[in-house]
N, C-alpha and C. Protein backbone atom coordinates (compact mmCIF):
# COMPACT_ATOMS: atom_id res chain seq x y z
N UNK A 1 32.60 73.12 76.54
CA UNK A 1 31.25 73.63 76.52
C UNK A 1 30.35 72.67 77.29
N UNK A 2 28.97 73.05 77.85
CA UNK A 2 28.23 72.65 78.74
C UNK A 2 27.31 71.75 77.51
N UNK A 3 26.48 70.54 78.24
CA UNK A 3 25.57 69.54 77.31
C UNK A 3 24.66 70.02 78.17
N UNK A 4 23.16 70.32 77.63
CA UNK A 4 21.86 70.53 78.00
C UNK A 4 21.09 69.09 78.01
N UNK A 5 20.10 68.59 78.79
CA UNK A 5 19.08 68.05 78.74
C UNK A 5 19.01 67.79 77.64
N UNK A 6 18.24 68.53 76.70
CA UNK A 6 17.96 68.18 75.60
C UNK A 6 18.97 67.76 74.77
N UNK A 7 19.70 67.93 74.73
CA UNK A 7 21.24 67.62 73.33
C UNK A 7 21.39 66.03 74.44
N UNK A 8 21.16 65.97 75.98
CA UNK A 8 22.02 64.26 75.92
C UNK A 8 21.18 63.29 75.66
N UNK A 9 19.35 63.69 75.98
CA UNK A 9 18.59 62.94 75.13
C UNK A 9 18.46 62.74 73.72
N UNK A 10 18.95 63.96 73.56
CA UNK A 10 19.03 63.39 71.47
C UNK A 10 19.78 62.53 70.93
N UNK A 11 21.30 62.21 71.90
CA UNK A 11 22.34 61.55 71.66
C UNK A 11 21.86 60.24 72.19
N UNK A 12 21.17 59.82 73.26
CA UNK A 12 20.72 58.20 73.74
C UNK A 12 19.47 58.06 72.48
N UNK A 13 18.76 59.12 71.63
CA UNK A 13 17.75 58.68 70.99
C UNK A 13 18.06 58.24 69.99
N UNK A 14 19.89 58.99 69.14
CA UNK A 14 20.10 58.99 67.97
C UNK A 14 20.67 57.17 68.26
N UNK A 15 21.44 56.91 69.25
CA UNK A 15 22.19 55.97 69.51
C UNK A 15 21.04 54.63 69.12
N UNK A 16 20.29 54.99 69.63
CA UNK A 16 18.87 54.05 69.54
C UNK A 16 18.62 53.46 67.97
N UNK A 17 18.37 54.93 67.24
CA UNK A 17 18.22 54.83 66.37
C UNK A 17 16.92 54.99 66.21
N UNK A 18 16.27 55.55 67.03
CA UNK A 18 14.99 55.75 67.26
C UNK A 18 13.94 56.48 66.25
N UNK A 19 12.98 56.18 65.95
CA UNK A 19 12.17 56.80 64.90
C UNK A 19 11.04 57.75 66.08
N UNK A 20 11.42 59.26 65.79
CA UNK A 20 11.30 59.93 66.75
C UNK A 20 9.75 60.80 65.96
N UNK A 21 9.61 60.39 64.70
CA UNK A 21 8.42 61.05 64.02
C UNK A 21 7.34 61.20 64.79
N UNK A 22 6.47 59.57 65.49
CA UNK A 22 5.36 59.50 66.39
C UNK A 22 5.67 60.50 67.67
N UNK A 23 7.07 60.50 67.73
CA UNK A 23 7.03 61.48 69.32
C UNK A 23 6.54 62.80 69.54
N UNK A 24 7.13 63.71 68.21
CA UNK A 24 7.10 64.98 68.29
C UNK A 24 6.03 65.80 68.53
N UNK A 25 4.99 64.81 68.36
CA UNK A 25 3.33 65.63 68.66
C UNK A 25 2.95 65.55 70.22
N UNK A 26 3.67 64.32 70.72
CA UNK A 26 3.24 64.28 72.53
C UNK A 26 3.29 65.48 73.07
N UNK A 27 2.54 64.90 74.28
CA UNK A 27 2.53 66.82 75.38
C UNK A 27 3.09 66.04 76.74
N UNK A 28 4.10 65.31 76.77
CA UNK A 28 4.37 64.62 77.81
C UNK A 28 4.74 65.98 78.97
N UNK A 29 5.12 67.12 78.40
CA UNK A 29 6.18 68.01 79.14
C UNK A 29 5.37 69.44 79.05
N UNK A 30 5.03 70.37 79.89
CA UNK A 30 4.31 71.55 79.46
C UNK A 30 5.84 72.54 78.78
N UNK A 31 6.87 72.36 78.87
CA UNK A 31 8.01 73.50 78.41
C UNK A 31 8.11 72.37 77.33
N UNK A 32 8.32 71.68 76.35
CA UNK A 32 8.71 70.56 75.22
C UNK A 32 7.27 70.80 74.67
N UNK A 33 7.72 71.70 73.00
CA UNK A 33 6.33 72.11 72.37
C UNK A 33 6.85 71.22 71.02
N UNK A 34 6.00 70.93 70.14
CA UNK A 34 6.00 69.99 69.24
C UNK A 34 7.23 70.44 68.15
N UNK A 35 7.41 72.30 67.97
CA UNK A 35 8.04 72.66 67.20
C UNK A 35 9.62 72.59 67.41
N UNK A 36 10.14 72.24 68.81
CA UNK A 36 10.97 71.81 69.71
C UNK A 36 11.56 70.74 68.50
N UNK A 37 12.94 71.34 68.12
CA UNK A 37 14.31 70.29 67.59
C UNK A 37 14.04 69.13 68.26
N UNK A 38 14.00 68.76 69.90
CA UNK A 38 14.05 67.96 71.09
C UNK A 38 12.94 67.35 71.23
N UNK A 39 12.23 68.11 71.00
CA UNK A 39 10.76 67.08 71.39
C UNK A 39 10.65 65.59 70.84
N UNK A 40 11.19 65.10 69.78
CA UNK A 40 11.08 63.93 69.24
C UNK A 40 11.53 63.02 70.75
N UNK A 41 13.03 63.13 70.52
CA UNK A 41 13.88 62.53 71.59
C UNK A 41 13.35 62.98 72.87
N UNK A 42 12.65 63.99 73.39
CA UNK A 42 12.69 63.89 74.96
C UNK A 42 11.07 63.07 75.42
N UNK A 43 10.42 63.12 74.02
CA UNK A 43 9.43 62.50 74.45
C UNK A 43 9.26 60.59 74.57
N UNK A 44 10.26 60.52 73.29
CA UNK A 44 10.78 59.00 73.47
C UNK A 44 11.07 58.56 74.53
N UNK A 45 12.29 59.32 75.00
CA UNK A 45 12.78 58.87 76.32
C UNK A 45 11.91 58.82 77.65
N UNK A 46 11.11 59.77 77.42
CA UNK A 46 10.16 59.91 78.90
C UNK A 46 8.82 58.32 78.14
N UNK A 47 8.51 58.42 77.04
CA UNK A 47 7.72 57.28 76.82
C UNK A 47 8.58 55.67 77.35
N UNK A 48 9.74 55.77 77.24
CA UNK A 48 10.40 54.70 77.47
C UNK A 48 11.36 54.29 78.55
N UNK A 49 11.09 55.22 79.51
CA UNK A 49 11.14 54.78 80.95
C UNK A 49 12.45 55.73 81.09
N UNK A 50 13.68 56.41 80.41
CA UNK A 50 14.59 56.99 80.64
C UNK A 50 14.75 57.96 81.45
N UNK A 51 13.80 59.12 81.10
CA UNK A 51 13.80 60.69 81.97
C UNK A 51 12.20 60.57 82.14
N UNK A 52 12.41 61.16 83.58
CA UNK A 52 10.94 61.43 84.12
C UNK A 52 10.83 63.13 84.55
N UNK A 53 11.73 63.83 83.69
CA UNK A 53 11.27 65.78 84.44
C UNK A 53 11.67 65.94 85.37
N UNK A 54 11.27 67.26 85.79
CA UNK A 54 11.62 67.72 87.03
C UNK A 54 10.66 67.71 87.80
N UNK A 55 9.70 68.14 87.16
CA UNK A 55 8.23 67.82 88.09
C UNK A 55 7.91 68.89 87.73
N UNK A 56 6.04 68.91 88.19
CA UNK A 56 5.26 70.29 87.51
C UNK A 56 4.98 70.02 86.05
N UNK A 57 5.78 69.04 85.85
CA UNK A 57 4.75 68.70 84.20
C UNK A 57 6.34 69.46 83.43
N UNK A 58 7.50 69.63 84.11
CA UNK A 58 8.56 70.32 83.54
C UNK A 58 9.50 68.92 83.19
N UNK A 59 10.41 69.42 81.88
CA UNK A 59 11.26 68.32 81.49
C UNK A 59 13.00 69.44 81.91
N UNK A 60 12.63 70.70 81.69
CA UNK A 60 13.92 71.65 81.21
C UNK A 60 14.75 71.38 80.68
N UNK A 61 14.43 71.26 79.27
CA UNK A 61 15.11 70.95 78.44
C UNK A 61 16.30 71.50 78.21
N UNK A 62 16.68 73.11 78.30
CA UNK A 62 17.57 73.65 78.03
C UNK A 62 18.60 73.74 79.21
N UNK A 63 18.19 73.23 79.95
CA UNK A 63 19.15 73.40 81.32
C UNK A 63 20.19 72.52 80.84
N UNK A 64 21.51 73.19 82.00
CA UNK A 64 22.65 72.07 82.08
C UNK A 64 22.17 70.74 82.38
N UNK A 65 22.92 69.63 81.64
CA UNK A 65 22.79 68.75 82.27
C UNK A 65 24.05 68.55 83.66
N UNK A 66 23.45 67.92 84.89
CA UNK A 66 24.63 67.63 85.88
C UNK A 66 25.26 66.27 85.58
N UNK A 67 25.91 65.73 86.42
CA UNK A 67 26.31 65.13 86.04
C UNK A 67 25.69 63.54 86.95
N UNK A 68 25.57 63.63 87.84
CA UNK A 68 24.80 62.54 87.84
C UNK A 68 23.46 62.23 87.48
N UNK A 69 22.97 63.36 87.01
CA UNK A 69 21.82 63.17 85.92
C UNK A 69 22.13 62.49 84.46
N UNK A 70 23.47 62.68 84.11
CA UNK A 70 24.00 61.55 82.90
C UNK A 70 23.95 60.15 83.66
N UNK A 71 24.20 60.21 84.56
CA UNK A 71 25.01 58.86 85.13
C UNK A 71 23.06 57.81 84.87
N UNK A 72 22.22 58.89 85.45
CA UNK A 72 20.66 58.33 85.68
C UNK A 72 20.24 58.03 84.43
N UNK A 73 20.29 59.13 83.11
CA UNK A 73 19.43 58.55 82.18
C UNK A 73 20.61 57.37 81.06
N UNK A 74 22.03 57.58 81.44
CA UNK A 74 22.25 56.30 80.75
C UNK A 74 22.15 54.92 81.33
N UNK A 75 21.73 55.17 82.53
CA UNK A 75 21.62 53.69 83.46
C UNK A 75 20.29 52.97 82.79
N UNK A 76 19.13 54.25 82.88
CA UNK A 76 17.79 53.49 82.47
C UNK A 76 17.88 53.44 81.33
N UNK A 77 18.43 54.29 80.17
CA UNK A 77 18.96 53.92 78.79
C UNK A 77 19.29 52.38 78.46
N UNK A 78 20.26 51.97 79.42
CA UNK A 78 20.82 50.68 79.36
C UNK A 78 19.62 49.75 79.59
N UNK A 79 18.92 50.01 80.55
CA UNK A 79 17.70 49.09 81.28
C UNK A 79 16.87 48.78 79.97
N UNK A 80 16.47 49.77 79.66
CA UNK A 80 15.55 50.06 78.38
C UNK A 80 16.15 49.14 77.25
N UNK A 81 17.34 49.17 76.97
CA UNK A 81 17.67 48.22 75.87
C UNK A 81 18.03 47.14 76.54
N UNK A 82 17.73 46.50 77.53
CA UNK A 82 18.11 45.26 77.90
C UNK A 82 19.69 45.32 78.51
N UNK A 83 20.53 46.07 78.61
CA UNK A 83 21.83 45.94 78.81
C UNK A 83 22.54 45.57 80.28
N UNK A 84 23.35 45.28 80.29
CA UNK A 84 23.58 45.22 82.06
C UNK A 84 24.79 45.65 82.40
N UNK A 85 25.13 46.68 83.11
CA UNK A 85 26.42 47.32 83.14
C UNK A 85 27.05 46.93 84.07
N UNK A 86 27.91 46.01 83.35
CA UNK A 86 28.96 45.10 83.76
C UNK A 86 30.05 45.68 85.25
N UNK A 87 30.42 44.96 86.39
CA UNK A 87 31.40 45.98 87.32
C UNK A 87 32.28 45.10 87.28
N UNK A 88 33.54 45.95 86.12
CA UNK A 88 34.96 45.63 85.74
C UNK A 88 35.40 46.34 86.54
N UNK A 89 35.29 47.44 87.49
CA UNK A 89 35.77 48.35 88.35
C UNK A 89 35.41 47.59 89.85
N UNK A 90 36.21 47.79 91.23
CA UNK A 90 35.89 47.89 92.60
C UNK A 90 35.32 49.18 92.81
N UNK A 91 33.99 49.06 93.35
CA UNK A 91 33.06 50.16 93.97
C UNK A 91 34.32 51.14 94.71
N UNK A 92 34.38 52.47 94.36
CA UNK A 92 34.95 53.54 95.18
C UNK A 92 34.17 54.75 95.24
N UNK A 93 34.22 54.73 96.82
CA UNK A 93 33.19 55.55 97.39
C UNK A 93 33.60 57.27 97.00
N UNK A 94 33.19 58.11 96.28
CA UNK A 94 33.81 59.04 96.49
C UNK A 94 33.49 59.95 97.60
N UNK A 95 34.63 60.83 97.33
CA UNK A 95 34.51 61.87 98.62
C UNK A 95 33.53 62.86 98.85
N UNK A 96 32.73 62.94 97.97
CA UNK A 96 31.49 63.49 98.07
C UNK A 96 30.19 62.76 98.16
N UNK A 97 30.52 61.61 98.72
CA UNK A 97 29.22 60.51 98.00
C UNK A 97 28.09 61.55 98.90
N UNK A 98 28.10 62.03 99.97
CA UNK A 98 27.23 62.48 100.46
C UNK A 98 26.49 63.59 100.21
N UNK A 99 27.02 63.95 98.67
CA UNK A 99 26.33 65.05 97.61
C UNK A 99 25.93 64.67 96.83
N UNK A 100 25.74 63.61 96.62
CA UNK A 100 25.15 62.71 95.13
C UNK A 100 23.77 62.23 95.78
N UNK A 101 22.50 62.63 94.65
CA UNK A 101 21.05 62.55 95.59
C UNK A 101 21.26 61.41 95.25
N UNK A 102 20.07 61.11 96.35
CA UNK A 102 19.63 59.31 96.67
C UNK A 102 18.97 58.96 95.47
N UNK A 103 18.14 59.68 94.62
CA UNK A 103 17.54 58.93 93.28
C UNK A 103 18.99 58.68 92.39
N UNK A 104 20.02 59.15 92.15
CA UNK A 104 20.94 58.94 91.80
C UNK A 104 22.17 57.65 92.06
N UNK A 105 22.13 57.90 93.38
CA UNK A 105 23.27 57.00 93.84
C UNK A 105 23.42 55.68 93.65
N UNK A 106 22.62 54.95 92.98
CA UNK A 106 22.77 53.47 92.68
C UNK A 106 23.07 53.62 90.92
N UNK A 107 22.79 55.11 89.98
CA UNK A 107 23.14 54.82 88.89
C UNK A 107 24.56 55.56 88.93
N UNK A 108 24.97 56.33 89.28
CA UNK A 108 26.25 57.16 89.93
C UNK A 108 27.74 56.08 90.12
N UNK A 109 27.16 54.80 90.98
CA UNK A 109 28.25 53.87 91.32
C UNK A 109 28.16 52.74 90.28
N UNK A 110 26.91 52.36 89.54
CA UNK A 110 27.00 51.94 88.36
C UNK A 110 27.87 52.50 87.27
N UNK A 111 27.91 53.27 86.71
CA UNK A 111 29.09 53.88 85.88
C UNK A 111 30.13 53.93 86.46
N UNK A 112 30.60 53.85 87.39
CA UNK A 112 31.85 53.97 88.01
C UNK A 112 32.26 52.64 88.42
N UNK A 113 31.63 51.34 88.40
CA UNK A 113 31.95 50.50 88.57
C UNK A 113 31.63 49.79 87.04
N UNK A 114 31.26 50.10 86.50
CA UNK A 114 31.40 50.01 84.79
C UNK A 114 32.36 50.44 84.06
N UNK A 115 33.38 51.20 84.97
CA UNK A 115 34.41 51.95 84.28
C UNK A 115 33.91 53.29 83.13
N UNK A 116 32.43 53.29 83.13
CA UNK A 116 32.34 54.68 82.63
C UNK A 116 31.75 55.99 82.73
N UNK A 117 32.11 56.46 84.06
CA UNK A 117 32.79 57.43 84.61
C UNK A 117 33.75 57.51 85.65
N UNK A 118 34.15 58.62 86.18
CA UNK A 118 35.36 58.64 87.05
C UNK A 118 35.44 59.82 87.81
N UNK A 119 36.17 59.77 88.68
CA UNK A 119 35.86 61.11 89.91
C UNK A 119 36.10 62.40 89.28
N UNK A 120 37.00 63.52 89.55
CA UNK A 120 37.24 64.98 88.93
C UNK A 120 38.24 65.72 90.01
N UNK A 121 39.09 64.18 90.13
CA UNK A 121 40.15 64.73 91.04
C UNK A 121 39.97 64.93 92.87
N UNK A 122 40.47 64.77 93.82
CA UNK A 122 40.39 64.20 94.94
C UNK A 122 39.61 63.73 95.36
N UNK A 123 39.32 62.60 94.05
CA UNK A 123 38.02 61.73 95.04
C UNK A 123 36.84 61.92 95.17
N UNK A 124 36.63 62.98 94.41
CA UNK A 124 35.45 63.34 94.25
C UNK A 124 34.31 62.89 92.37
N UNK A 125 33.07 63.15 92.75
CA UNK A 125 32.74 63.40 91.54
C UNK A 125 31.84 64.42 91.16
N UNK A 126 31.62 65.19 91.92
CA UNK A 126 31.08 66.51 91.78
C UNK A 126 29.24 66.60 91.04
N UNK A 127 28.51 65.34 91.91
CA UNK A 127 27.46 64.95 91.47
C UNK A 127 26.69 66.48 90.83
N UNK A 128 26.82 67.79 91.46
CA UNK A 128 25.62 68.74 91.08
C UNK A 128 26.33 69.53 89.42
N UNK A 129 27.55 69.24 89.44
CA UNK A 129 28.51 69.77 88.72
C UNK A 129 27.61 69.83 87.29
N UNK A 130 27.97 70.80 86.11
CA UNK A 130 27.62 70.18 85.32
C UNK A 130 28.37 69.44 84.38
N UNK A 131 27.44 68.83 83.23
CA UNK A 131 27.99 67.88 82.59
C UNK A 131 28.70 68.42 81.28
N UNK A 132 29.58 68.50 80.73
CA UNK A 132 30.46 69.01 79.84
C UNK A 132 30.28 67.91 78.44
N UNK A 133 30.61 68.56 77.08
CA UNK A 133 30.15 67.94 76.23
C UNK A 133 31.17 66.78 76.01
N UNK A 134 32.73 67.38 76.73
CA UNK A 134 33.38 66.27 76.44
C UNK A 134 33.56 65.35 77.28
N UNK A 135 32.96 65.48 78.50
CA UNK A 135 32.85 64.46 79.76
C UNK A 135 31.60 63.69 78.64
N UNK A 136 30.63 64.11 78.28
CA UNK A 136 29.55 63.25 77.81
C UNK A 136 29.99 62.47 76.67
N UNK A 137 30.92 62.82 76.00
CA UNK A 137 31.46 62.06 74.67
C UNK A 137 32.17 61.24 75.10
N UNK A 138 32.96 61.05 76.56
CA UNK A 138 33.83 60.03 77.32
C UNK A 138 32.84 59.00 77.36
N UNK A 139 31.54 59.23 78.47
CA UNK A 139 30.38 58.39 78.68
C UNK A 139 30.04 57.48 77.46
N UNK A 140 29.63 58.31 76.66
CA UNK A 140 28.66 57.74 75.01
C UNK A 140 29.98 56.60 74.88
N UNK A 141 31.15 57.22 74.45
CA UNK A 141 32.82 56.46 73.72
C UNK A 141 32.34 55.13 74.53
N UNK A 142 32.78 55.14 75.80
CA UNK A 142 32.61 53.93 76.58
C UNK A 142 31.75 52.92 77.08
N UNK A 143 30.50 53.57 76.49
CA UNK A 143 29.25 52.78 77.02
C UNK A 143 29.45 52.31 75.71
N UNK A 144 29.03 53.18 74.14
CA UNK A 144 29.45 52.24 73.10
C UNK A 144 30.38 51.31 72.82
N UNK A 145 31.81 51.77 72.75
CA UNK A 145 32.54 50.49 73.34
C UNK A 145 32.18 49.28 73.76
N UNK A 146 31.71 49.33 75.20
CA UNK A 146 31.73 47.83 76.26
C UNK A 146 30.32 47.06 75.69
N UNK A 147 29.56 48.33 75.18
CA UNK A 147 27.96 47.30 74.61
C UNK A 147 27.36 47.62 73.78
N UNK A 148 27.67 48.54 73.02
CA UNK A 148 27.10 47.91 71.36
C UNK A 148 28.27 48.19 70.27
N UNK A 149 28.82 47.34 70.59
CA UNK A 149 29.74 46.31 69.42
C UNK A 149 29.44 45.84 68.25
């Protein structure tokens, strides 16, 4: 099954441990209304440097998430808690690097040179692809793992 926007911010908010009460009233987002399951977590995260929308004042919450859009908000996730994602991996370029956007591509080769993520078969990583709940439970497994122990 597919992970939405909203469900991978709830998972970096829960990870946090975040007290999401003060959030739920923000209007950071014109589609993220207070009565919004999500609103706690998507407003945290946009208060705390993680997700910045799509633009237009839009977060789209319910959309797929892609996949180098995981790769982006667990990078600044990490930033945000101080973390530094270690490169136990040699940089490999994949075969699509030239589909992976430029706001992306420095958090894209970060996980992949962190060892947590990995291509999707010839070399590729299928930056627009979306993000699957169990590709995202690989991510969470391994980022928890290597840094919060």
């Amino acid at each position: 099954a597919n992970i939405t926007r909203a469900e991978f911010v709830q998972v970096l908010a829960n990870i946090a441990g975040a007290d999401l009460t003060s959030y739920k009233t923000k209007d950071n987002f014109n589609d993220v209304k207070s009565s919004d399951w999500y609103a706690g977590a998507v407003n945290w995260a946009y208060e705390n440097g993680i997700v910045s929308g799509k633009g237009e004042g839009k977060y789209d919450p319910n959309a797929k998430i892609t996949r180098e859009e995981m790769c982006v908000m667990l990078v600044k996730y990490a930033a945000f808690k101080g973390i530094t994602l270690l490169e136990s991996e040699e940089k490999t370029i994949f075969a699509d690097d030239e589909k992976i956007s430029g706001w992306a591509k420095d958090a894209v080769y970060a996980c992949q040179m962190a060892d947590i993520v990995n291509g999707k078969g010839e070399g590729r990583f299928d930056p627009a692809g979306t993000g699957l709940r169990a590709e995202a439970c690989v991510i969470f497994t391994k980022f928890h793992q290597n840094y919060l122990k």
